[in-house]
Protein backbone atom coordinates (compact mmCIF):
# COMPACT_ATOMS: atom_id res chain seq x y z
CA UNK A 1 -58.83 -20.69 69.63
CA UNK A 2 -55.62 -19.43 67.74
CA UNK A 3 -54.48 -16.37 69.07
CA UNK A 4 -54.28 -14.64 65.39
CA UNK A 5 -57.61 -15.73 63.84
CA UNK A 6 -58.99 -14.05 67.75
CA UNK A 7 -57.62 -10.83 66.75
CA UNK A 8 -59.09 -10.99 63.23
CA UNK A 9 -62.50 -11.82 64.02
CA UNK A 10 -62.92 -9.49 67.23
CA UNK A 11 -61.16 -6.60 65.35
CA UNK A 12 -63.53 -7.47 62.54
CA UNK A 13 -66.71 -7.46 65.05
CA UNK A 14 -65.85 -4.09 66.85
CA UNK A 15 -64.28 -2.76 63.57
CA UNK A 16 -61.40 -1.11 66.32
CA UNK A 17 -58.50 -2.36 67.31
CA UNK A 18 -58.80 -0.12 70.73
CA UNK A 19 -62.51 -1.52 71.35
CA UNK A 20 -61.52 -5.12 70.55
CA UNK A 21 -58.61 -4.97 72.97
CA UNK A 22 -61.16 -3.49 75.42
CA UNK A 23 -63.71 -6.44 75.26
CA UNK A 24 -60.78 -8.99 75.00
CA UNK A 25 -59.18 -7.24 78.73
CA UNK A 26 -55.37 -6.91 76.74
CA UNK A 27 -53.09 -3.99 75.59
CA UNK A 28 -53.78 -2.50 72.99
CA UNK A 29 -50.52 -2.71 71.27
CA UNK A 30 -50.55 -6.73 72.14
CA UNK A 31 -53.59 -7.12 69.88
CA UNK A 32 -52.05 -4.43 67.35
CA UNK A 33 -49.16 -7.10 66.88
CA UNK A 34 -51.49 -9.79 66.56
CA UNK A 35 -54.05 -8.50 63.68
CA UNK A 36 -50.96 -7.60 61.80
CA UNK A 37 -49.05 -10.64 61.99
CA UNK A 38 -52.97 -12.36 61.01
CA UNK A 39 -53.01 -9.93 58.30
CA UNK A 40 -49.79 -10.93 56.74
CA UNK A 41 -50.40 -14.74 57.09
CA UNK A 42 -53.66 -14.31 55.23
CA UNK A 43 -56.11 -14.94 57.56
CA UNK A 44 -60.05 -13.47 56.68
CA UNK A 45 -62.62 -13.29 59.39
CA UNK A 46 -64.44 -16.31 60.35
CA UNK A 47 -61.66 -19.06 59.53
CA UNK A 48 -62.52 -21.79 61.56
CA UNK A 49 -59.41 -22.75 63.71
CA UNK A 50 -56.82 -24.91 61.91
CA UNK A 51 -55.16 -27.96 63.65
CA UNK A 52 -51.73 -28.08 64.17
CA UNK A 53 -50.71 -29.84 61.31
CA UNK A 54 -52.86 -27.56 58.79
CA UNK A 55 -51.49 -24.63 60.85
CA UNK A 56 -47.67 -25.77 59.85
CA UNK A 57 -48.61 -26.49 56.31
CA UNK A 58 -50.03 -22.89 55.73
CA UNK A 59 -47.48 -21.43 57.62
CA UNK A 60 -44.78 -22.87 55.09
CA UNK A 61 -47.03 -22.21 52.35
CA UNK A 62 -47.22 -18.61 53.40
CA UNK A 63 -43.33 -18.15 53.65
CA UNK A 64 -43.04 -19.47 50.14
CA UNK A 65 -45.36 -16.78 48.55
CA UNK A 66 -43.48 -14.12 50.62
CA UNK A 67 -39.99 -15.39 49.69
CA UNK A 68 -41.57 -15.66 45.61
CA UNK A 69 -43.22 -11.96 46.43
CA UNK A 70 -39.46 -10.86 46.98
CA UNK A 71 -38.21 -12.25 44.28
CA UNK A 72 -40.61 -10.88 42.10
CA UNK A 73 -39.95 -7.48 43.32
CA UNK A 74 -36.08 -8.19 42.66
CA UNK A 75 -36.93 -8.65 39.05
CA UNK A 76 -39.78 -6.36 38.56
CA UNK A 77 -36.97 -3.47 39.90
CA UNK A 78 -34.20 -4.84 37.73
CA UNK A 79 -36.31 -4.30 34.81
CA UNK A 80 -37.36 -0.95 35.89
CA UNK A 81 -33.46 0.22 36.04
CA UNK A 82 -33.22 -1.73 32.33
CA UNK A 83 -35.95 0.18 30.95
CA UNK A 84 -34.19 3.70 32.18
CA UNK A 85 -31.32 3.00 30.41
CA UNK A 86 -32.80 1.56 27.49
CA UNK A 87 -34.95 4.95 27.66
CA UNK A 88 -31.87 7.23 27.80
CA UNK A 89 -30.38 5.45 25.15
CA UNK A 90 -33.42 5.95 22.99
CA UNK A 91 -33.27 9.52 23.93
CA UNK A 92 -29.12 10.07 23.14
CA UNK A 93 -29.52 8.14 19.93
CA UNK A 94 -33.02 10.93 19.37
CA UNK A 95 -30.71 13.41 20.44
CA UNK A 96 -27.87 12.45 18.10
CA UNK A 97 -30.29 11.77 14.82
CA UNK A 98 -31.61 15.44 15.47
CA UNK A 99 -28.73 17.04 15.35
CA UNK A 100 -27.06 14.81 12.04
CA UNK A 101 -30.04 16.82 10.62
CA UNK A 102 -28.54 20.29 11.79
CA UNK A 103 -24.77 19.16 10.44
CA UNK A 104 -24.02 21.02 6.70
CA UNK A 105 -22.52 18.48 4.73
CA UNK A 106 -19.65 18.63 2.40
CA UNK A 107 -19.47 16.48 -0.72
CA UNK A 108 -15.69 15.62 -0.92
CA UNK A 109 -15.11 15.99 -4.94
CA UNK A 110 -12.29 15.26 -6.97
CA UNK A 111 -10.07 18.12 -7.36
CA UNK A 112 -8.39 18.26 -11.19
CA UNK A 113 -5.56 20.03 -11.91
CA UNK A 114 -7.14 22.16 -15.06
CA UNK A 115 -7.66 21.77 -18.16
CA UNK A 116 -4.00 22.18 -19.21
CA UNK A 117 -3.01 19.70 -16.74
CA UNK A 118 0.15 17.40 -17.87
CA UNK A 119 2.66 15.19 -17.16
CA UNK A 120 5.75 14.03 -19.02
CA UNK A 121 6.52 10.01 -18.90
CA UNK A 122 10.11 8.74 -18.81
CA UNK A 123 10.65 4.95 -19.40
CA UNK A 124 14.02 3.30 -18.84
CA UNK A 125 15.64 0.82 -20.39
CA UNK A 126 19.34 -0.29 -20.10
CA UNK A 127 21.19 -3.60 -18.83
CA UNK A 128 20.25 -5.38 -21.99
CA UNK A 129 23.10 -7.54 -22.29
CA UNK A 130 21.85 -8.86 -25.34
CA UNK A 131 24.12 -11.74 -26.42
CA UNK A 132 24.87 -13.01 -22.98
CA UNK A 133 23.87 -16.28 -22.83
CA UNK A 134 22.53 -17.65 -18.98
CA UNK A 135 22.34 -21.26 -18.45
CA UNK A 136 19.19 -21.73 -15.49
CA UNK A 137 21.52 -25.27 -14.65
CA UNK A 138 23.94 -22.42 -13.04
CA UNK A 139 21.81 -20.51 -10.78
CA UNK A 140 19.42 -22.96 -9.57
CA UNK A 141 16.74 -22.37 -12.54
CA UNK A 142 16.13 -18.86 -10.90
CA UNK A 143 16.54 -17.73 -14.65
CA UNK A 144 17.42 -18.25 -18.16
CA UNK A 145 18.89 -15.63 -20.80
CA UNK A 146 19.42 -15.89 -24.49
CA UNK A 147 18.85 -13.68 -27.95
CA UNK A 148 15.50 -14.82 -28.34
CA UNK A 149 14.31 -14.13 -24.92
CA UNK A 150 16.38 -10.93 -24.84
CA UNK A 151 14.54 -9.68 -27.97
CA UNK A 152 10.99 -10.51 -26.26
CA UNK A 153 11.67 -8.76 -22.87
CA UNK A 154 12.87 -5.63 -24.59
CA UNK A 155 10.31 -5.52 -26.51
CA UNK A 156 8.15 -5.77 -23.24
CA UNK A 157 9.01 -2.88 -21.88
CA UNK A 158 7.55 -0.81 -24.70
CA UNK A 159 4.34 -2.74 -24.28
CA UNK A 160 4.12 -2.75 -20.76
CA UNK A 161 4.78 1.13 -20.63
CA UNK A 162 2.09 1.96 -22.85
CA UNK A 163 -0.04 0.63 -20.75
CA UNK A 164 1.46 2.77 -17.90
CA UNK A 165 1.39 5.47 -19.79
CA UNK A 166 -2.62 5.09 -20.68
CA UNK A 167 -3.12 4.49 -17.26
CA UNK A 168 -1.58 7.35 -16.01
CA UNK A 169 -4.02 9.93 -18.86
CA UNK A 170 -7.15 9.54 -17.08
CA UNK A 171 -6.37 11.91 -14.82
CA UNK A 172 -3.58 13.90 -16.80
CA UNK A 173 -2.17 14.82 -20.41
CA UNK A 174 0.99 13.20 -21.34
CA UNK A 175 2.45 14.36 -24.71
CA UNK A 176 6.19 13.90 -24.03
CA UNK A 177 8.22 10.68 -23.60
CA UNK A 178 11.37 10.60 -22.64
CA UNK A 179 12.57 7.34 -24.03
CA UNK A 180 16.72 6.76 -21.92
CA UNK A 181 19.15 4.57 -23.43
CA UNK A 182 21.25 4.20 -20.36
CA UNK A 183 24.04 1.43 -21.51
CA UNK A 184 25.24 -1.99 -21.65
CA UNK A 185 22.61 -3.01 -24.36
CA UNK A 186 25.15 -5.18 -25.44
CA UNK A 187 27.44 -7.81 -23.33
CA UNK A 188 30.80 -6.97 -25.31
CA UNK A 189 34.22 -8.79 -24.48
CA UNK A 190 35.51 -7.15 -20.98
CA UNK A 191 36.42 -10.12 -19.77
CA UNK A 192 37.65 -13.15 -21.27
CA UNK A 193 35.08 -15.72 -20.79
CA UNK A 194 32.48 -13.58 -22.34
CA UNK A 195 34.23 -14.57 -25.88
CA UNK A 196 33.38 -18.04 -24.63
CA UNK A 197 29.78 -17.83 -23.42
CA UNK A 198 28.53 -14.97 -25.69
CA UNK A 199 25.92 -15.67 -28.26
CA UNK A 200 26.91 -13.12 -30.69
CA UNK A 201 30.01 -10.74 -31.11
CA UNK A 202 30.21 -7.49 -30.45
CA UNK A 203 29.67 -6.15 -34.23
CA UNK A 204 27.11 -8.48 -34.38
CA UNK A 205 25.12 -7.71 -31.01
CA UNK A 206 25.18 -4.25 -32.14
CA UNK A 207 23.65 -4.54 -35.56
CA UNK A 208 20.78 -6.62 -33.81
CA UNK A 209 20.26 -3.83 -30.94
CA UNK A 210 20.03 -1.42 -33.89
CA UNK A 211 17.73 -2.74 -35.42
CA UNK A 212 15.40 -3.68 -31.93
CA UNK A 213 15.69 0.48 -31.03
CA UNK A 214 14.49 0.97 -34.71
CA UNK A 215 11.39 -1.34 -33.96
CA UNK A 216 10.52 -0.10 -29.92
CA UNK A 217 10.84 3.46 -31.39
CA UNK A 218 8.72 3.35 -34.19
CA UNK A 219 6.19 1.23 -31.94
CA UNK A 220 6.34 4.60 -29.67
CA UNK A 221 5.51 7.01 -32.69
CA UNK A 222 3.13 4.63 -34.25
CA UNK A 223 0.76 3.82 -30.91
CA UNK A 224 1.79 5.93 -28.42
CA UNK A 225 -0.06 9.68 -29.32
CA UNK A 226 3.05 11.51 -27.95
CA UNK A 227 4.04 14.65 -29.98
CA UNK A 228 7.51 14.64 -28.89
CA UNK A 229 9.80 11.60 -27.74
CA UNK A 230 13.53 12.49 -26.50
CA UNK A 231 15.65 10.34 -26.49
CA UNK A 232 18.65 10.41 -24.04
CA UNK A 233 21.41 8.39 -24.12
CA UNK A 234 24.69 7.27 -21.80
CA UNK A 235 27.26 4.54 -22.75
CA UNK A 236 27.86 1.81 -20.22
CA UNK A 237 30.94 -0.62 -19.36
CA UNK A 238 29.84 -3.36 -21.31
CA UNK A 239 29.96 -1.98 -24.76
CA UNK A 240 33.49 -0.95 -24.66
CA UNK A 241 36.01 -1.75 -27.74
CA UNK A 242 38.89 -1.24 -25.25
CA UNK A 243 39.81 -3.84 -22.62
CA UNK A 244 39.84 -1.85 -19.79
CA UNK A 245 37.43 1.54 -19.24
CA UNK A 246 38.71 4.58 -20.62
CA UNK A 247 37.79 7.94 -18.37
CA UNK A 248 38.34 10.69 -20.97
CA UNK A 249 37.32 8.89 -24.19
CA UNK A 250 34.70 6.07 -23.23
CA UNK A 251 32.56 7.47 -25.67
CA UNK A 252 34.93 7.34 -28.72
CA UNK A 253 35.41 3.56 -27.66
CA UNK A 254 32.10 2.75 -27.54
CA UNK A 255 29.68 0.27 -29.19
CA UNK A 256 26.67 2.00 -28.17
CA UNK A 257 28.11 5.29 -28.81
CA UNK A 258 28.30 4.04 -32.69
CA UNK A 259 24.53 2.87 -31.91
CA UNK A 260 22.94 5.76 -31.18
CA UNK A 261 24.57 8.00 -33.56
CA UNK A 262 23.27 5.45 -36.11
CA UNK A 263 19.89 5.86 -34.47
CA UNK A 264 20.04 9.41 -34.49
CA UNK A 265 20.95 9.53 -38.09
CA UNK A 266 17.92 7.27 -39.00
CA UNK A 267 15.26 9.96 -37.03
CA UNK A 268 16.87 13.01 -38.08
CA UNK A 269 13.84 13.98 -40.37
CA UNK A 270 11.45 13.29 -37.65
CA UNK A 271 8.54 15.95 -36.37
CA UNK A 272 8.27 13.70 -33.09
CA UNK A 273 11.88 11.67 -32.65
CA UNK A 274 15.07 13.56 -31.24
CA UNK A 275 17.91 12.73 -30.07
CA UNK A 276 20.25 13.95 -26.86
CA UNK A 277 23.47 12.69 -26.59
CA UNK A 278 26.38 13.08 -24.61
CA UNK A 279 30.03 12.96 -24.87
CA UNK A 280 30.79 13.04 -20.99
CA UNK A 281 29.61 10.76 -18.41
CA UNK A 282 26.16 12.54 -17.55
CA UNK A 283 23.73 13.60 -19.74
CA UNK A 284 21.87 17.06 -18.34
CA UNK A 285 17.44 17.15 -19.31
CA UNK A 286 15.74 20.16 -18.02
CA UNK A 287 12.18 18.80 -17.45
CA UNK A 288 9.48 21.41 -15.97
CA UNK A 289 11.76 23.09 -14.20
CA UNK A 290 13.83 20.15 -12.79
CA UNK A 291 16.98 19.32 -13.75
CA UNK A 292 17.41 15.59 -14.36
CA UNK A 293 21.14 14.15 -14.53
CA UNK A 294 20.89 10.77 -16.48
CA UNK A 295 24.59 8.45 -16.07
CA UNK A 296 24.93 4.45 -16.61
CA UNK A 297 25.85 4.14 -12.76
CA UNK A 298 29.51 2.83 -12.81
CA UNK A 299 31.27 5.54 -11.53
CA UNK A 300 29.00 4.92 -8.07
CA UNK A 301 31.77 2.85 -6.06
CA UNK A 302 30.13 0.07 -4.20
CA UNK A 303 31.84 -3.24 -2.92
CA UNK A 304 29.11 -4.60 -0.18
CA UNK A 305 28.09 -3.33 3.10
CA UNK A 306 25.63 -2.59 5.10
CA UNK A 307 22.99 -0.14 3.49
CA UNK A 308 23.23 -1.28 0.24
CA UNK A 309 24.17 1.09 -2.81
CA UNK A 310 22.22 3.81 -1.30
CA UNK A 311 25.11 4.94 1.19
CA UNK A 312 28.03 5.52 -1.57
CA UNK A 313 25.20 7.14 -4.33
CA UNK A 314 24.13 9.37 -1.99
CA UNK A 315 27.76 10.40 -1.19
CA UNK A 316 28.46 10.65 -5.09
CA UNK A 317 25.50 12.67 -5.72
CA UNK A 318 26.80 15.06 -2.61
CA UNK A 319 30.02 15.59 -4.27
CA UNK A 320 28.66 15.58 -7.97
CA UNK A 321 26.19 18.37 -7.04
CA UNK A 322 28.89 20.36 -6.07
CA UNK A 323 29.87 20.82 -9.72
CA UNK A 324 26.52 21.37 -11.30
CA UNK A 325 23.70 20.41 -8.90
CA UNK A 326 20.93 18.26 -10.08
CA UNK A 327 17.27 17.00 -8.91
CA UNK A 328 17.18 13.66 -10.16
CA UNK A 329 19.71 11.43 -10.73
CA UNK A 330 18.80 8.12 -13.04
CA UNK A 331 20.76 5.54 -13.51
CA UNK A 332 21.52 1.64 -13.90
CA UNK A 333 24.29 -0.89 -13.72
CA UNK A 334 23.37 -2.08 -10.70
CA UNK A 335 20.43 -4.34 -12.15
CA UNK A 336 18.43 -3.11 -8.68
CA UNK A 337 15.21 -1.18 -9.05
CA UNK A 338 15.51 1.58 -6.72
CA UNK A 339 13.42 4.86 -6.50
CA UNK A 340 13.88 7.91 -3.57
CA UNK A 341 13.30 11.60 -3.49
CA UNK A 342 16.92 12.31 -5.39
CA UNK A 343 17.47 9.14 -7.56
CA UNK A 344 15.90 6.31 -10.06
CA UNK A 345 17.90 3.04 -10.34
CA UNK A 346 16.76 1.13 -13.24
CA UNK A 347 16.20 -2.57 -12.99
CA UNK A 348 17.85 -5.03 -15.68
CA UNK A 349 16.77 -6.88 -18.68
CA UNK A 350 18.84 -9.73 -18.24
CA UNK A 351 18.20 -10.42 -15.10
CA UNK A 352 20.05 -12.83 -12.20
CA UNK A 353 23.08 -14.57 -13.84
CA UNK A 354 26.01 -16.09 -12.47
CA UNK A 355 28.16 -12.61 -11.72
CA UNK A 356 25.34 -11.82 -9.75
CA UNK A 357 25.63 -14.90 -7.57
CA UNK A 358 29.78 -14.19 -7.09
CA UNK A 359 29.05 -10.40 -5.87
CA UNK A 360 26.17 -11.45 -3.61
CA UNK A 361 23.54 -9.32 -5.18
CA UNK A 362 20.01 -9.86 -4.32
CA UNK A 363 17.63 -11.79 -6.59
CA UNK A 364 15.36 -9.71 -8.73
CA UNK A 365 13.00 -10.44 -11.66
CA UNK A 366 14.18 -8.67 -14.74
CA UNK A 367 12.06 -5.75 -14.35
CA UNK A 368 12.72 -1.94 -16.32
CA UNK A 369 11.12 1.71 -14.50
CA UNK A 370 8.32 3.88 -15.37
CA UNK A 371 7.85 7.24 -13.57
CA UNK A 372 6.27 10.64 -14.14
CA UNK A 373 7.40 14.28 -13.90
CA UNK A 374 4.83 16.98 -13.08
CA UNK A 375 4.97 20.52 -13.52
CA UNK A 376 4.25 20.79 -9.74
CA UNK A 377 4.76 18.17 -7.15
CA UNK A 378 8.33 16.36 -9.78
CA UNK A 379 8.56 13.30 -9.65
CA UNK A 380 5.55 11.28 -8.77
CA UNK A 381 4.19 8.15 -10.03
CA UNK A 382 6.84 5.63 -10.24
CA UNK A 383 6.20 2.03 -11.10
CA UNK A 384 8.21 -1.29 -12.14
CA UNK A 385 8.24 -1.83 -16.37
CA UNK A 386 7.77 -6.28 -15.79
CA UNK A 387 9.16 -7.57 -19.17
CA UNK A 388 8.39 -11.30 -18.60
């Protein structure tokens, strides 16, 4: 009789293990061992013996629903430890919700300057070059220059600010323009193959750029709501009558000089049109406080380098703030669009030409500036004018 399914049946009988071991004559702790290991194999009381080959094939049997037992408990305890954290993240994010509930809540609102909020608007405009004449076949198509397409950019820029200008009054008054004339409207004959390549003489450039100020400025009064527009002015290089630049008297010898005298005759009864000009080289406007100093830009000495123009106008502005100090300096000549804390360089009209090319200037689209002066914070929004 097997030895297991003995201590299972006489353990059963004498319901003791001490009796059974008694009536079987063994130790006690032999037949302990015995009824456990029967216990843990499965066998039941009164299982008739099993022969050897039935014995192996529950034996393997039994091992396989121990080993699945232990896997089961591997898996039954890794879900417990996935439930815990599962729970404490339910909790935290209980926790967290809770206490959103507690948090007082600010409403981040727009903050408007008042009702008497304003701004003034400046647009630029210089570097016309209006009679110059660019062939694309000369600087690989990159752009093309002639009256006709002169007349439409400048006209453009009065467009295109407008629309600035409206954008800017949703969120403050504007009743001031500062319209600046800042020089070379006109090509003129500084150099010899401009009597060659010019559309138009000088005379006659002039009587055309008269007459294209007339239009932008009336456009201004006419759809742009401002109760004032001041107009400042500077001469450039271009619109000389003299062959070389005269220092002391460039404004006597000057084209555009005759221009805006003209124009300032033609606006004199105006409630809303007035004229600055300026004899010297800089032309002074106090706005809000801040003192802008208008000039064409020549006198900035610049022949290449690293840094750009930035290096010598800064230096300039050092030395010309010495004499009467200024906050804003705005200027042109350059035909670069350039804006910083101190300074405004004004784009061209004309755009990339052959000089360009020979000085190694970099390429950009003819383009005039836009900015803002507040009462507060100066000189703030500042945006290109495209005029094509």
């Amino acid at each position: 009789m097997d030895k297991l399914q003995e201590a299972i049946d006489v353990v059963a009988k004498y319901s003791s293990i001490t009796e059974a071991a008694k009536q079987l004559k063994i130790a006690r702790r032999t037949l302990s061992s015995r009824y456990n290991k029967a216990v843990d194999k499965g066998y039941i009381p009164g299982t008739p013996s099993l022969s050897p080959d039935q014995q192996i094939g529950l034996d393997a049997k039994l091992k396989s629903v121990v080993r699945d037992k232990r896997e089961l408990q591997k898996k039954y305890d890794e879900l417990l430890r996935i439930f815990e954290i599962q729970k404490q993240r339910l909790n935290t994010m209980h926790l967290f919700s809770r206490n959103l509930e507690l948090i007082n809540h600010k409403e981040i609102k727009v903050i408007k300057d008042g009702k008497n909020s304003e701004s003034t608007a400046i647009i630029c405009c210089s570097d016309l070059h209006y009679e110059e004449t660019v062939d694309p076949r000369t600087i690989d198509n990159l752009n093309e220059y002639n009256t006709e397409i002169a007349r439409k950019r400048f006209d453009n820029i009065f467009r295109n600010g407008l629309k600035l200008i409206e954008m800017c009054r949703s969120r403050s008054s504007i009743h001031t323009l500062v319209l600046w004339l800042g020089g070379d409207l006109i090509n003129g004959y500084i150099h010899e193959e401009l009597m060659e390549g010019n559309a138009l003489s000088p005379v006659e450039a002039s009587i055309d750029v008269y007459k294209m100020c007339v239009s932008a400025i009336n456009f201004l009064v006419e759809h742009g709501k401002f109760r004032k527009i001041i107009v400042v002015t500077n001469v450039g290089n271009h619109g000389r009558t003299t062959d070389k630049i005269r220092i002391a008297t460039s404004v006597e010898n000057s084209f555009e000089w005759l221009i805006y005298n003209f124009l300032m005759s033609h606006y004199e009864r105006s409630d809303i049109v007035e004229f600055q000009l300026s004899r010297g080289y800089f032309n002074y406007l106090n706005i809000y406080g801040y003192d802008l100093r208008f000039h064409h830009g020549n006198y900035v000495r610049y022949a290449g380098g690293i840094g750009g123009i930035t290096i010598p106008l800064n230096k300039a502005i050092a030395e010309w703030n010495k004499a009467r100090r200024a906050d804003i300096d705005v200027f042109g000549h350059w035909h670069q669009r350039l804006s910083a804390r101190n300074f405004v360089g004004n784009g061209s009209i004309v755009g990339y030409n052959p000089y360009a090319v020979s000085i190694k200037a970099p390429f950009e689209k003819p383009q005039q500036t836009f900015f803002l002066m507040h009462p507060k914070h100066g000189k703030t929004v500042e945006a290109p004018i495209w005029v094509e």
